[in-house]
Every structure is written in structure tokens, then in C-alpha cells.
C-alpha atoms as a PDB file:
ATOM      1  CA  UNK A   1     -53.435  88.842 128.131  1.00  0.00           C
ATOM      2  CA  UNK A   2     -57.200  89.248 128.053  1.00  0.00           C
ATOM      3  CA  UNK A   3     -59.802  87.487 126.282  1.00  0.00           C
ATOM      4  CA  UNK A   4     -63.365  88.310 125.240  1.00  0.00           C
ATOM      5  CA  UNK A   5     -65.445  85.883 123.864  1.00  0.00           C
ATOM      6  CA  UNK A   6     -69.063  85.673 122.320  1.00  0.00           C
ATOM      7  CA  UNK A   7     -71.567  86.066 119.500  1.00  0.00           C
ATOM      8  CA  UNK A   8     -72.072  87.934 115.956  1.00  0.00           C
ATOM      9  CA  UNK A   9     -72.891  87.041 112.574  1.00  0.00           C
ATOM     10  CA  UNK A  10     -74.337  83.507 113.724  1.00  0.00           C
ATOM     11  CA  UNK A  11     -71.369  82.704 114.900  1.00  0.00           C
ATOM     12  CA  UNK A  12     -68.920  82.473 118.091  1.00  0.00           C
ATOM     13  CA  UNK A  13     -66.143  84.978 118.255  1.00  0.00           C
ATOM     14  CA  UNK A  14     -62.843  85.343 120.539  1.00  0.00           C
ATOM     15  CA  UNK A  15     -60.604  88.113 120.901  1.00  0.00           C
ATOM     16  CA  UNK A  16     -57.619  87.902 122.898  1.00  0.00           C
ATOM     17  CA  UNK A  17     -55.191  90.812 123.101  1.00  0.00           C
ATOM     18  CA  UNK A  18     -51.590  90.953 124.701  1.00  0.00           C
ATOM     19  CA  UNK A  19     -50.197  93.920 126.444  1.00  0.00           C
ATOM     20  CA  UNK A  20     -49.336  94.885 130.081  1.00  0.00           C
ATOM     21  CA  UNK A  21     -52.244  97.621 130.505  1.00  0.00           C
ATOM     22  CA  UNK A  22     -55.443  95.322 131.238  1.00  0.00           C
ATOM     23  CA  UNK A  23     -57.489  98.153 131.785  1.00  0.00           C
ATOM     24  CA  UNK A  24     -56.308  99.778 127.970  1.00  0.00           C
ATOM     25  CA  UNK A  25     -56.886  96.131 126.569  1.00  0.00           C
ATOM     26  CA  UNK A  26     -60.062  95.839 128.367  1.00  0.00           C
ATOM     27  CA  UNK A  27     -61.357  99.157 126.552  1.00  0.00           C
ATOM     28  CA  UNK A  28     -59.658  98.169 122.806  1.00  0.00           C
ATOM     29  CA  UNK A  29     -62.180  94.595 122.988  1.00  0.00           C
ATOM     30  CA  UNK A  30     -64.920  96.117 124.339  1.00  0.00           C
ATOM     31  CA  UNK A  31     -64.564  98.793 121.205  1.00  0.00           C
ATOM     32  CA  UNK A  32     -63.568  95.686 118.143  1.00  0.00           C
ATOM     33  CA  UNK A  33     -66.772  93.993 119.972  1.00  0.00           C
ATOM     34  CA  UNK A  34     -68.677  96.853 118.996  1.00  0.00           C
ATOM     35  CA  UNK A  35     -67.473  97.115 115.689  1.00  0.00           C
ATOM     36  CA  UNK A  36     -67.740  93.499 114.812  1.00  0.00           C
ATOM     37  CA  UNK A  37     -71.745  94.313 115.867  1.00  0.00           C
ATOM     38  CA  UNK A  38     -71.757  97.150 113.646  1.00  0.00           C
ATOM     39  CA  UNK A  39     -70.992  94.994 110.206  1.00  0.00           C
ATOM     40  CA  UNK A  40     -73.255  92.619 111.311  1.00  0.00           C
ATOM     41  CA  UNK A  41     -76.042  95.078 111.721  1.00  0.00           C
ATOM     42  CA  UNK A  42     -74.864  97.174 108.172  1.00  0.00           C
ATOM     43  CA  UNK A  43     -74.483  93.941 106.323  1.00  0.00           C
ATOM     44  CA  UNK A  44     -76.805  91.271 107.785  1.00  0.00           C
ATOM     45  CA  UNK A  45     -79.858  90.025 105.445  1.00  0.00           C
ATOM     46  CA  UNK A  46     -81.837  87.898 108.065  1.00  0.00           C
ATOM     47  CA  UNK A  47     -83.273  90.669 110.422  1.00  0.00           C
ATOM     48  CA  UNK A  48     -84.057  94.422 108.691  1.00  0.00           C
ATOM     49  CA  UNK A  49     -80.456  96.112 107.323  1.00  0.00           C
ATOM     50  CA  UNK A  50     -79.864  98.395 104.887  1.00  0.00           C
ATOM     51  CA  UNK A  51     -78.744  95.186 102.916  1.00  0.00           C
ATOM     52  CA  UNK A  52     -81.960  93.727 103.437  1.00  0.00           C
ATOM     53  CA  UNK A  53     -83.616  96.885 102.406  1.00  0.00           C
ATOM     54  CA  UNK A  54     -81.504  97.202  99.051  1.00  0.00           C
ATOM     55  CA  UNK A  55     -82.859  93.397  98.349  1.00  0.00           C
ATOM     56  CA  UNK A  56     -86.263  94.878  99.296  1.00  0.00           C
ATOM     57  CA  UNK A  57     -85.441  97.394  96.534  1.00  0.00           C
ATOM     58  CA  UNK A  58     -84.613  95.005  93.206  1.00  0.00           C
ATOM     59  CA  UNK A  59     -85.894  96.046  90.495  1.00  0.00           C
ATOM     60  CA  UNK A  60     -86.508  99.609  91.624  1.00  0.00           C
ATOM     61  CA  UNK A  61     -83.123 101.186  90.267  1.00  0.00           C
ATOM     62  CA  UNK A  62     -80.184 102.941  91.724  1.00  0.00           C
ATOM     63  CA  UNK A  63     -80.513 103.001  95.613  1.00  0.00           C
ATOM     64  CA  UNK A  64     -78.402 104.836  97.835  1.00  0.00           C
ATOM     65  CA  UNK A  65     -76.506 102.580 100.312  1.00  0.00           C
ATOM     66  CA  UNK A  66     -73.956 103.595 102.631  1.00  0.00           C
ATOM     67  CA  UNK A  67     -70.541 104.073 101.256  1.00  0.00           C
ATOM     68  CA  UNK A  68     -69.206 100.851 103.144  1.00  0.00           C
ATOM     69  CA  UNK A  69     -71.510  98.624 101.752  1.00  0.00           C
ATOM     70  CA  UNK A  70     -71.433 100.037  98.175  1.00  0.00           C
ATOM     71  CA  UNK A  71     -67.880  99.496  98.281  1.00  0.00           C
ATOM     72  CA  UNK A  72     -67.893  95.965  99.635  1.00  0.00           C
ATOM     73  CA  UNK A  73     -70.739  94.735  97.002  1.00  0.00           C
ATOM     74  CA  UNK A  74     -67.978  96.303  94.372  1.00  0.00           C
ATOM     75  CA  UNK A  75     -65.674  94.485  96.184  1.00  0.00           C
ATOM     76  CA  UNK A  76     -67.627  91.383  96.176  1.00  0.00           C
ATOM     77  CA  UNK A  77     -68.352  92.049  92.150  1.00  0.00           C
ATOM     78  CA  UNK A  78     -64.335  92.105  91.444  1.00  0.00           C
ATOM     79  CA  UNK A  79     -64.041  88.490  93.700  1.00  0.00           C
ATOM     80  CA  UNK A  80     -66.587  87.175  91.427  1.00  0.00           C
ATOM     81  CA  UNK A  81     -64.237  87.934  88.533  1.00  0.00           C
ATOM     82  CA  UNK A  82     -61.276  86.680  89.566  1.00  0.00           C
ATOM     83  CA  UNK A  83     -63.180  83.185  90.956  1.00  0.00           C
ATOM     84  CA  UNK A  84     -64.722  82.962  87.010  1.00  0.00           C
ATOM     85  CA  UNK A  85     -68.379  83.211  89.084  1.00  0.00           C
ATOM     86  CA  UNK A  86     -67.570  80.731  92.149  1.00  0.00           C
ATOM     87  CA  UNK A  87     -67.758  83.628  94.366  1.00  0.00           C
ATOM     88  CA  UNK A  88     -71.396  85.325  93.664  1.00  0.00           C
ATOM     89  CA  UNK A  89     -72.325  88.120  95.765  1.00  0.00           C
ATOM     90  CA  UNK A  90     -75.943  87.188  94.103  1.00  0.00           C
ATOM     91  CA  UNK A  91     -76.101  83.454  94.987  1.00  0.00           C
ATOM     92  CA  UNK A  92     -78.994  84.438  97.761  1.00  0.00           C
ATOM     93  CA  UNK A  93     -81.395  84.059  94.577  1.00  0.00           C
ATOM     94  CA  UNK A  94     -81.076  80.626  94.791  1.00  0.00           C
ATOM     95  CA  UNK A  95     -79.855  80.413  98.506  1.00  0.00           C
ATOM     96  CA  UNK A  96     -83.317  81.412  99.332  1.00  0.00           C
ATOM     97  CA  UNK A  97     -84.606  77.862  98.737  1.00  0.00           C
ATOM     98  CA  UNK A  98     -81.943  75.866 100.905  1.00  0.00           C
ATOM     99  CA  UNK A  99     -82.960  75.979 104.658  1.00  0.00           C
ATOM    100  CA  UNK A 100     -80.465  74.180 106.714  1.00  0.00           C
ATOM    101  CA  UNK A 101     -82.380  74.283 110.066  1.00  0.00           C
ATOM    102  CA  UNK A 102     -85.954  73.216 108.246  1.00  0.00           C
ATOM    103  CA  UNK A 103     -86.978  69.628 110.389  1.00  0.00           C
ATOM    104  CA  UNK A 104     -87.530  67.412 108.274  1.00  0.00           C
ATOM    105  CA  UNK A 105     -85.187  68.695 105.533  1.00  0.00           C
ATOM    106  CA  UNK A 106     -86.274  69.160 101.994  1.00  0.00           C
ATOM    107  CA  UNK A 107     -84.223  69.682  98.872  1.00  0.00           C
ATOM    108  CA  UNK A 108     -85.848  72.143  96.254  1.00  0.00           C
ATOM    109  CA  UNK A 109     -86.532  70.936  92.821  1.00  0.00           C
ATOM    110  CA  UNK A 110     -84.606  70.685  89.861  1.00  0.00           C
ATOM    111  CA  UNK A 111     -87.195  72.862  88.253  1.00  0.00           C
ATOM    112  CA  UNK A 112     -87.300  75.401  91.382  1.00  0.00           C
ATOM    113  CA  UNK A 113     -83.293  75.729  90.999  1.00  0.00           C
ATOM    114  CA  UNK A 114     -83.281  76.625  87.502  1.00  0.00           C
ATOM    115  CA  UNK A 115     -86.187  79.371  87.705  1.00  0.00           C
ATOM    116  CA  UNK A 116     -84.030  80.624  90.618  1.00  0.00           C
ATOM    117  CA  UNK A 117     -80.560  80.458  89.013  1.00  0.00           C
ATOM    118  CA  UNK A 118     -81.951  83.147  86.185  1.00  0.00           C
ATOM    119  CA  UNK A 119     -81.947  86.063  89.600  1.00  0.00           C
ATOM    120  CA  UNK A 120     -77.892  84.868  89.955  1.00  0.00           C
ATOM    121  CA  UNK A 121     -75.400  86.640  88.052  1.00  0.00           C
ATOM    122  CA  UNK A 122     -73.166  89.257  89.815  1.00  0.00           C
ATOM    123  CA  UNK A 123     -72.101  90.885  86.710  1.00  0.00           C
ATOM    124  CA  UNK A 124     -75.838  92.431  86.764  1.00  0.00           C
ATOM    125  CA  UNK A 125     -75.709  94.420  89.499  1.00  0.00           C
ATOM    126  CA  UNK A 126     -74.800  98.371  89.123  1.00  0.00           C
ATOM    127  CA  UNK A 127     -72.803  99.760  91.564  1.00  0.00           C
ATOM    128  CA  UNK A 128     -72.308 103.694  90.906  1.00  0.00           C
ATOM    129  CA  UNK A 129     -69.103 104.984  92.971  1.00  0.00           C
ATOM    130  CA  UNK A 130     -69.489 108.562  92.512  1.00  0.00           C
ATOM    131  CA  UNK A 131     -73.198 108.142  93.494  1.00  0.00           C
ATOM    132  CA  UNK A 132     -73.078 105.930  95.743  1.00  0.00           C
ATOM    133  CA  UNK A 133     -75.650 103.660  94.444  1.00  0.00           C
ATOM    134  CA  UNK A 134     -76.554 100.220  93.648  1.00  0.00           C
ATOM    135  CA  UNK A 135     -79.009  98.650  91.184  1.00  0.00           C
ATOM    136  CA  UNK A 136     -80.039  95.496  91.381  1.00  0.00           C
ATOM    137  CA  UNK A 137     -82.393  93.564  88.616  1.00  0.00           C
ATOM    138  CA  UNK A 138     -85.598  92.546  89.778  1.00  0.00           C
ATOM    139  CA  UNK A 139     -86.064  89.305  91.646  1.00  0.00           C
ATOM    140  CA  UNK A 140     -82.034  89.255  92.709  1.00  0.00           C
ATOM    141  CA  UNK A 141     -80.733  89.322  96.039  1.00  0.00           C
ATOM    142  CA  UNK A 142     -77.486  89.891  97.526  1.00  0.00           C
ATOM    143  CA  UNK A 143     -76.261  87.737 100.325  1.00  0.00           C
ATOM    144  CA  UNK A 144     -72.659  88.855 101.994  1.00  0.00           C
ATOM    145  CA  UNK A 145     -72.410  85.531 103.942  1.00  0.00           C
ATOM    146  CA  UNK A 146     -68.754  84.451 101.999  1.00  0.00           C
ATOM    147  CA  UNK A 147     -67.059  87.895 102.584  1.00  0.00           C
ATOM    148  CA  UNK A 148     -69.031  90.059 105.647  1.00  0.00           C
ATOM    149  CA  UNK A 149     -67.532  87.864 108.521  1.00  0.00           C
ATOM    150  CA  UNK A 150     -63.849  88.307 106.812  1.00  0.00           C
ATOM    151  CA  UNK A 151     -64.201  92.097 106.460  1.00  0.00           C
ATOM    152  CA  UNK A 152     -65.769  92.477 109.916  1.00  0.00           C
ATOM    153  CA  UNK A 153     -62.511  90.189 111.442  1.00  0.00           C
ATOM    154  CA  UNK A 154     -60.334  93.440 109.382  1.00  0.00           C
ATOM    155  CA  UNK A 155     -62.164  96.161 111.147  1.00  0.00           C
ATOM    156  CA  UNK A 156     -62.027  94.580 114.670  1.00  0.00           C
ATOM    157  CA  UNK A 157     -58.218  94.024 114.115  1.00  0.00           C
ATOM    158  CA  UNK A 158     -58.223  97.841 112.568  1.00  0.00           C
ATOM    159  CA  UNK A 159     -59.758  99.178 116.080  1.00  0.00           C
ATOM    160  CA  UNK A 160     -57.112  97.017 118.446  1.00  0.00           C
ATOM    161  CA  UNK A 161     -54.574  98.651 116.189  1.00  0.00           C
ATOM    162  CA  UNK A 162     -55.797 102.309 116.653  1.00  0.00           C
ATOM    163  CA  UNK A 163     -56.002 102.072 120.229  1.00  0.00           C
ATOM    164  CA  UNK A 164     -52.122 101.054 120.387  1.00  0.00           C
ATOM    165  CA  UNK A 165     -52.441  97.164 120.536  1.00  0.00           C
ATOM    166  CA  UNK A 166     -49.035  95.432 119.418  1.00  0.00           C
ATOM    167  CA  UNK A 167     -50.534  92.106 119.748  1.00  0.00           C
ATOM    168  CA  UNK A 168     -53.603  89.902 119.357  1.00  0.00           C
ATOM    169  CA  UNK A 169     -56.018  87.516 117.856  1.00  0.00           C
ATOM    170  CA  UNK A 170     -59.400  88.014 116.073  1.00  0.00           C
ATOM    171  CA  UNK A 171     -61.055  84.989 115.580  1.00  0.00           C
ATOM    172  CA  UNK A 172     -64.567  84.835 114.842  1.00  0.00           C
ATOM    173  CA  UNK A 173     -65.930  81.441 113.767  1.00  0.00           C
ATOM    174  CA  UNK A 174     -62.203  80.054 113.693  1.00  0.00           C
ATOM    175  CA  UNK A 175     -61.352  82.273 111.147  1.00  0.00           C
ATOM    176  CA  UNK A 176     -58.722  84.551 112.017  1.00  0.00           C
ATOM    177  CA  UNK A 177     -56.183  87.257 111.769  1.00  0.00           C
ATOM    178  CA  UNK A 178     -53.457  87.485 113.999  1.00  0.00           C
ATOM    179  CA  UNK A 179     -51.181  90.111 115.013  1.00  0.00           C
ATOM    180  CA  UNK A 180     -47.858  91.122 116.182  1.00  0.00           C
ATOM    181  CA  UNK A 181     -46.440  88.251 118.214  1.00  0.00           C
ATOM    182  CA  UNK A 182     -47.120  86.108 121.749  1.00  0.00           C
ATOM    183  CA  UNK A 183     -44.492  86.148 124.327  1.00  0.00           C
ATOM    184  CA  UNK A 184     -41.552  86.836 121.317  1.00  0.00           C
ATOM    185  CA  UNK A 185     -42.733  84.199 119.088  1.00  0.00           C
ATOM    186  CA  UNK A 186     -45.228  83.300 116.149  1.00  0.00           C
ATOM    187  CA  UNK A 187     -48.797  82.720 116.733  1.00  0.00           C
ATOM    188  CA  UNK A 188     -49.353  78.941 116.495  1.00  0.00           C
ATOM    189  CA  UNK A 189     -52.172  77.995 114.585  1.00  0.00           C
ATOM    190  CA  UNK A 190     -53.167  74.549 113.816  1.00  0.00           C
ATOM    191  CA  UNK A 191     -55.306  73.404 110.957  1.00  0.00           C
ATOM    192  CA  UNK A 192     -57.705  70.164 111.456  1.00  0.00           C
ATOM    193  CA  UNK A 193     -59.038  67.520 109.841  1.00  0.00           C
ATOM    194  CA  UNK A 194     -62.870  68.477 109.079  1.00  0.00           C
ATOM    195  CA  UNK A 195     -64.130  64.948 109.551  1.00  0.00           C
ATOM    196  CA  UNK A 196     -61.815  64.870 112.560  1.00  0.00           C
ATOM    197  CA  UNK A 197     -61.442  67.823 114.716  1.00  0.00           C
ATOM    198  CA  UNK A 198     -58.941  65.993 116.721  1.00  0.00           C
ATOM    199  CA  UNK A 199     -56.319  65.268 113.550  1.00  0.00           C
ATOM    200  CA  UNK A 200     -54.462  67.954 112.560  1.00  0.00           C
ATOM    201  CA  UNK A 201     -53.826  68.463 108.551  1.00  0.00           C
ATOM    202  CA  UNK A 202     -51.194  71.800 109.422  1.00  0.00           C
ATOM    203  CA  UNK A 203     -49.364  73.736 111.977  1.00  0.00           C
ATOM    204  CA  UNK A 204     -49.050  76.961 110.951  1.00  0.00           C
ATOM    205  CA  UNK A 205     -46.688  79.807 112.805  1.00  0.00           C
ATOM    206  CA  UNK A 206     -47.881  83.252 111.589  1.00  0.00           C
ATOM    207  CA  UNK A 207     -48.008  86.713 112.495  1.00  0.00           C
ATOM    208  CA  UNK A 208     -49.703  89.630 110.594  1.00  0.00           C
ATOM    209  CA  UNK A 209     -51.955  87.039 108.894  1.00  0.00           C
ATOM    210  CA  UNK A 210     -55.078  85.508 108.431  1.00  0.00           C
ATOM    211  CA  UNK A 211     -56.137  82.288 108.828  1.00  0.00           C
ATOM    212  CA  UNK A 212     -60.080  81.539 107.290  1.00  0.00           C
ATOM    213  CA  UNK A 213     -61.225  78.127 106.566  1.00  0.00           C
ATOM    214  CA  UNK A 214     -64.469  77.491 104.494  1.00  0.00           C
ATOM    215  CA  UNK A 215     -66.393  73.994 104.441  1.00  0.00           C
ATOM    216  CA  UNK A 216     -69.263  71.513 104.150  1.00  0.00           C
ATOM    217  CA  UNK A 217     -69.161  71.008 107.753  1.00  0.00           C
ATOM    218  CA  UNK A 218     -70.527  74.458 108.900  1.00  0.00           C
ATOM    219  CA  UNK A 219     -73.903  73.720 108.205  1.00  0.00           C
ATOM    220  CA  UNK A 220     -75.711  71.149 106.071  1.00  0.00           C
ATOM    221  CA  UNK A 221     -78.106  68.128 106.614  1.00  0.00           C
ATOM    222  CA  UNK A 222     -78.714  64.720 105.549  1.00  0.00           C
ATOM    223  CA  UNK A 223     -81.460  63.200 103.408  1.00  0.00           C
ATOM    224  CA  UNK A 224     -81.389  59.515 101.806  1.00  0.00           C
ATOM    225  CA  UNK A 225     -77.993  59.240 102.254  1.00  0.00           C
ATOM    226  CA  UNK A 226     -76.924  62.003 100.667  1.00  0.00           C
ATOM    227  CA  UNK A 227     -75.275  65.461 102.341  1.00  0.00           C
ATOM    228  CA  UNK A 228     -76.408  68.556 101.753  1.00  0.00           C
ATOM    229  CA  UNK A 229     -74.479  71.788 103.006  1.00  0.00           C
ATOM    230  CA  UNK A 230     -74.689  75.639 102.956  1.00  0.00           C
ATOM    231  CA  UNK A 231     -72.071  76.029 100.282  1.00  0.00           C
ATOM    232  CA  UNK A 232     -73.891  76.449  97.242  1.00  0.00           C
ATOM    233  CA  UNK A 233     -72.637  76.695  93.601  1.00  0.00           C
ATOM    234  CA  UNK A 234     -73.658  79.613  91.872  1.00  0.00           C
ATOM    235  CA  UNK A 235     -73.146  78.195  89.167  1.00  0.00           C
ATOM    236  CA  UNK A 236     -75.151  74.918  89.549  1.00  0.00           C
ATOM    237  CA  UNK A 237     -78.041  76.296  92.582  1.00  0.00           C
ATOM    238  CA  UNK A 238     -76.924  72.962  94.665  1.00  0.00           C
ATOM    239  CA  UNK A 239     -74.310  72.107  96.838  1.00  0.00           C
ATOM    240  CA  UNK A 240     -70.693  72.886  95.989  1.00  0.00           C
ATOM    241  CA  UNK A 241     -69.008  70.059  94.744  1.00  0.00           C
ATOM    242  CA  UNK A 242     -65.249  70.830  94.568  1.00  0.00           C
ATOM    243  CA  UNK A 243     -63.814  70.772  98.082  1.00  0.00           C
ATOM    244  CA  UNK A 244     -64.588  69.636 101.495  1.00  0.00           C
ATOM    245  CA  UNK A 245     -62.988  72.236 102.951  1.00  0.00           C
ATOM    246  CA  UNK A 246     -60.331  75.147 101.863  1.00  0.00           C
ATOM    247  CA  UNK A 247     -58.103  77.053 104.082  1.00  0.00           C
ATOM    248  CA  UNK A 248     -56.672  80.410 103.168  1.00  0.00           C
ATOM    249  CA  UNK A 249     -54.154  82.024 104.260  1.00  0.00           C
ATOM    250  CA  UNK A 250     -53.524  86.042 102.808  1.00  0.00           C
ATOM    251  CA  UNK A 251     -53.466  89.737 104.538  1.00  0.00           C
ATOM    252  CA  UNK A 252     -56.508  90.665 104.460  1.00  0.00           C
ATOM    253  CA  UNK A 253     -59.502  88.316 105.524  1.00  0.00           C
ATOM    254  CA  UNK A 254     -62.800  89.708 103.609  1.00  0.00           C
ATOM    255  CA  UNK A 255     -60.644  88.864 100.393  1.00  0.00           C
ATOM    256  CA  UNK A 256     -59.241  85.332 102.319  1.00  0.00           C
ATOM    257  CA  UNK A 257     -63.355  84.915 103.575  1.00  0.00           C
ATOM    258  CA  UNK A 258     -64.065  85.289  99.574  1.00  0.00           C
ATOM    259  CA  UNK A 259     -61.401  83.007  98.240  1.00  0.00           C
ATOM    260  CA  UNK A 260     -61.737  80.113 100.595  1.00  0.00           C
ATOM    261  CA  UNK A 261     -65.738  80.294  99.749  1.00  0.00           C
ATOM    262  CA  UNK A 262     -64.885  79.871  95.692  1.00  0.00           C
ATOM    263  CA  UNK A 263     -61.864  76.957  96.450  1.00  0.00           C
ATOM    264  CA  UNK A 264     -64.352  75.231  98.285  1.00  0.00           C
ATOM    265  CA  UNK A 265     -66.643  75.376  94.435  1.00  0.00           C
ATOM    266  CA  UNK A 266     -63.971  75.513  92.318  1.00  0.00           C
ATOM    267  CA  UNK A 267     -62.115  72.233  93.128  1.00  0.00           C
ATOM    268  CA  UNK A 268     -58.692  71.260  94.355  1.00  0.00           C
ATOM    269  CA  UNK A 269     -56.993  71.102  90.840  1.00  0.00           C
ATOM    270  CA  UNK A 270     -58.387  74.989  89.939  1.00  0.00           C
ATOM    271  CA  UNK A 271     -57.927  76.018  93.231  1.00  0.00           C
ATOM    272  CA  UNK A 272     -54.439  75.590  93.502  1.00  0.00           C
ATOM    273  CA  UNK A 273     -53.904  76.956  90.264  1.00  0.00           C
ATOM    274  CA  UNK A 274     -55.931  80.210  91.003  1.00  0.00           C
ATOM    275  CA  UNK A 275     -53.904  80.629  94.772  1.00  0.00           C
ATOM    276  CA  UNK A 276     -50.302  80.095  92.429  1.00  0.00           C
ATOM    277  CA  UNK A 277     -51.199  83.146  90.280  1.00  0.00           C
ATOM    278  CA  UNK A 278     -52.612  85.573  93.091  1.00  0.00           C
ATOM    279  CA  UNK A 279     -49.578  87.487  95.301  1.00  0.00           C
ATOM    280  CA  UNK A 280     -49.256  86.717  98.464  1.00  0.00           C
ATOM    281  CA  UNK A 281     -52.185  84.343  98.899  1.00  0.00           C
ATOM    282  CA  UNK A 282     -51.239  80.502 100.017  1.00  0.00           C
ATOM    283  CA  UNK A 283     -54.295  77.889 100.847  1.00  0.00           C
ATOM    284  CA  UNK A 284     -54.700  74.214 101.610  1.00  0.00           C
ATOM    285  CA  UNK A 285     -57.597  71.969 100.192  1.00  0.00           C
ATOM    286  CA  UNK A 286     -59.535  68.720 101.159  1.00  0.00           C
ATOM    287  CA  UNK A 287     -60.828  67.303  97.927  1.00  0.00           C
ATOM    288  CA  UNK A 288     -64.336  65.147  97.899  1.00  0.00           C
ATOM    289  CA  UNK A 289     -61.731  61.961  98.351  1.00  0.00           C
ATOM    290  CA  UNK A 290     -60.332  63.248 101.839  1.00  0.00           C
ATOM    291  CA  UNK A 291     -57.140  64.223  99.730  1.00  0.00           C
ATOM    292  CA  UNK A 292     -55.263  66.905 101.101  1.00  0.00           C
ATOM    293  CA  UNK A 293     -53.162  69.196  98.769  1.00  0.00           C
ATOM    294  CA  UNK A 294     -51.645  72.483  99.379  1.00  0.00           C
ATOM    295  CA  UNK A 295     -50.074  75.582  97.392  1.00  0.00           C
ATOM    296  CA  UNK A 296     -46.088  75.635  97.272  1.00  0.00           C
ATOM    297  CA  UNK A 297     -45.642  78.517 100.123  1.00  0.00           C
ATOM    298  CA  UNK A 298     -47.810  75.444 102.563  1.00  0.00           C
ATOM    299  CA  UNK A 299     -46.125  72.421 101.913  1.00  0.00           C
ATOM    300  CA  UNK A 300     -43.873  72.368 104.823  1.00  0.00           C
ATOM    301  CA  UNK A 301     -46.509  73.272 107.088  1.00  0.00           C
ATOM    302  CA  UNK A 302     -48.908  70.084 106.271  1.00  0.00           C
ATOM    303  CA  UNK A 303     -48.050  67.562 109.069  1.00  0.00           C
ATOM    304  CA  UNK A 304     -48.247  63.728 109.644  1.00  0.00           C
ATOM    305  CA  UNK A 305     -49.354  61.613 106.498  1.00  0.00           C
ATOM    306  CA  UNK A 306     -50.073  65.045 104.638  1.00  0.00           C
ATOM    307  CA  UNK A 307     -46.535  65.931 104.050  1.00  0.00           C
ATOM    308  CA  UNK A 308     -45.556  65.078 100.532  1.00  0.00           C
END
């Protein structure tokens, strides 16, 4: 077994891979290390990108992006469909205004939040297949933060696969997908408690999954009492106000990255109802009153005072 750990996408990541060649497992990380680097660098918007440039570009008209991340924005549009506008590809036109690492903090303004909210509607933006294009109105901005980390976790799994790995891990930020088995077994995978790190909510045993978690307790800070964190309604411009935290489990992580960002708006009662109609696709939520709920496929993983 080998392990590689370290940073991308403002985040920690750890690989592990399982195999009796160390030198062929050694080469496989080093290579989904790379990769993982590569999204980042394609699809970042705090340092110059081409995503950054496109923002650059609003207003201008069709711009030609690389296929990959023409294909994720469409990819990103269709998620905001399906989430009715939870998920928003163009929520950065509001996002601009929350800094979570400003000392002292500030909240923007009512006013500030509605002027912004008017450059937020993912249904605006053009993406042109054939062309390989993508128009965005002027004054938008397009942040990947909900679905570039999941899709990046896919193509670091994709390049242990190709280079004949039967079994491993790709967690970046605790968000996961898992392959293949350990030792003849399921991959245990425990779910905690986000105000308690040390409870568990789930034990899950999974293999050929992922595991991504979204929640208030990635970033946010504190002002007169009240808490203020990164996940913002697109909808509203503030705070998300639906979940403390949703866990997702599905196939494919950009689209479990996506869905656990929109449970975490939507709420646990529209959540659950949105994970019941979609194939293939389980979750657990936290509601804003530390109740925990989960879809039917779940229920017998939730452990301790959870189970119902």
C-alpha cells in the first residue's frame, strides 16, 4: 500500500493505492498528483486560468475555452437545472463580496447583494459545443468551486485506473472515491458529526463509489453572534440556509461535488426528495436543528442515536 499526501485546490489531498508493485504504484500517484494539479490550474479563478481569463472576458461574446472546461461549465449549466438554481455555476457574482479570511470580518450590504445578485443566473451563459465557446453577460463570473474538486477526484481515479491499479482511494478534502477493494473487503468509510468530528453520524462500506460531503464548517466566520460561511445561496446572495452539512454518495464525484453543494441550499425536506428521484444517487443531511435524516438506500448505515 502506498500513500501520497498533500495540497491542491486549497485543500489537503491523500491518495493511497493497493497493489504489490510499489515502484508501479509509486509512478500511478505521482501521475493522479499531476493531474489533480492540472484541473486546478485549467479551472482555478484565484491566480490567472483560462477560467479567470473567460471572467476577464464577460461581456465580450463567444470565447474560445478549452474543450474540458466548455464541457464542464455545460455540465455545471445542466446541475443548475436539475437543483431548480441551488447549484449556480454563476454564484461568483455575488461570491465576490464574501471574504472569509478578511480580519475583522464584514458582511456586505443588503443593497450590495441585490446589485450583485442581477450578474447570477446560469441560464445566461452561452456555451456553443460545436464551437467550443462560451459567452458570458457582462459583469458575471463563473466560479467552479462546488464541482472542480469532484471532477478533478474523477480524473485522478481515471489515471490510477489506466496505469493498471485494482485498488485505491482518492480523497481530496475528505471527499472521496474509492476503488476496487482493501485486503478482500469494502472500503470503510465513516461519516462524522460536523459539530463533532469525534461522533460518527454513518459507517459506510463501499467500493466503486464516492463519498463528498459539503458544509458550513469548511469555511465561514463569526460576527455578533451570528455565523457566516462560504456556502452561499444563489438564490438569496447570503449564506445557505437549508443544511448544515450534506453527504453524497453517487458514481461519479463532480456530479456528487454538485449535488451535495445544492442539498446543503436546498434543505433537508427538498433534498431528500430530489436524491429519491435521481438513479443511483443516496445522501445524508444535517438540518439547521442538528437533525439528521437520510435517503432510503442510507438508513441502515446511520449509526448510534441516528438510526430510525
Amino acid at each position: 500500500e502506498r500513500v501520497r499526501v498533500g495540497g491542491v485546490m486549497g485543500t489537503d489531498f491523500r491518495l493511497t493505492a493497493v497493489g504489490e508493485e510499489a515502484a508501479s504504484l509509486e509512478a500511478a500517484l505521482t501521475a493522479a498528483v499531476e493531474e489533480l494539479r492540472r484541473v486546478e490550474d485549467l479551472m482555478t479563478d484565484w491566480r490567472p486560468s483560462p477560467l479567470s481569463t473567460l471572467n476577464l472576458a464577460a461581456g465580450k461574446g463567444p470565447q474560445e475555452l478549452p474543450l474540458e472546461l466548455a464541457a464542464i461549465i455545460g455540465r455545471g449549466q445542466a446541475m443548475g437545472a436539475l437543483t431548480e438554481g441551488a447549484f449556480d455555476i454563476t454564484f461568483a457574482g455575488v461570491g465576490k463580496l464574501w471574504d472569509f479570511k478578511r480580519t475583522p470580518p464584514q458582511v456586505p450590504t443588503r443593497a450590495a447583494v441585490a446589485a450583485a445578485l442581477r450578474n447570477v443566473d446560469f441560464r445566461r451563459v452561452v456555451v456553443d459545443e460545436e464551437r467550443v465557446t462560451v459567452s458570458l453577460p457582462r459583469g458575471f463570473r463563473i466560479g467552479l468551486g462546488g464541482i472542480a474538486k469532484g471532477y478533478g477526484i474523477d480524473r485522478a481515479m481515471k489515471v490510477l485506473r489506466d496505469r493498471g491499479v485494482r485498488s485505491a482511494i482518492v480523497s481530496v478534502g475528505g471527499d472521496m472515491k474509492v476503488l476496487g477493494q482493501r485486503r478482500g473487503a469494502p472500503w470503510e468509510i465513516g461519516v462524522s458529526h460536523p459539530r463533532d468530528k469525534e461522533r460518527a453520524l454513518a459507517a459506510l462500506s463501499v467500493s466503486n463509489v464516492c463519498v463528498v460531503t459539503s458544509g458550513d464548517y469548511e469555511r465561514f466566520f463569526e460576527l455578533d453572534g451570528e455565523r457566516y460561511h462560504h456556502i452561499l445561496d444563489p438564490r438569496t446572495g447570503f449564506p445557505s440556509t437549508g443544511c448544515i452539512t450534506a453527504t453524497v454518495v453517487a458514481a461519479n464525484a463532480e456530479y456528487a461535488d454538485a449535488l451535495a453543494t445544492a442539498l446543503c441550499v436546498l434543505g433537508p425536506e427538498r433534498a431528500l426528495a430530489l436524491v429519491e428521484r435521481l438513479p443511483r444517487v443516496e445522501a445524508i443531511v444535517v438540518g439547521l436543528d442538528g437533525a439528521v435524516a437520510a435517503s432510503r438506500g442510507l438508513r441502515s448505515s446511520l449509526v448510534g442515536e441516528h438510526k430510525r
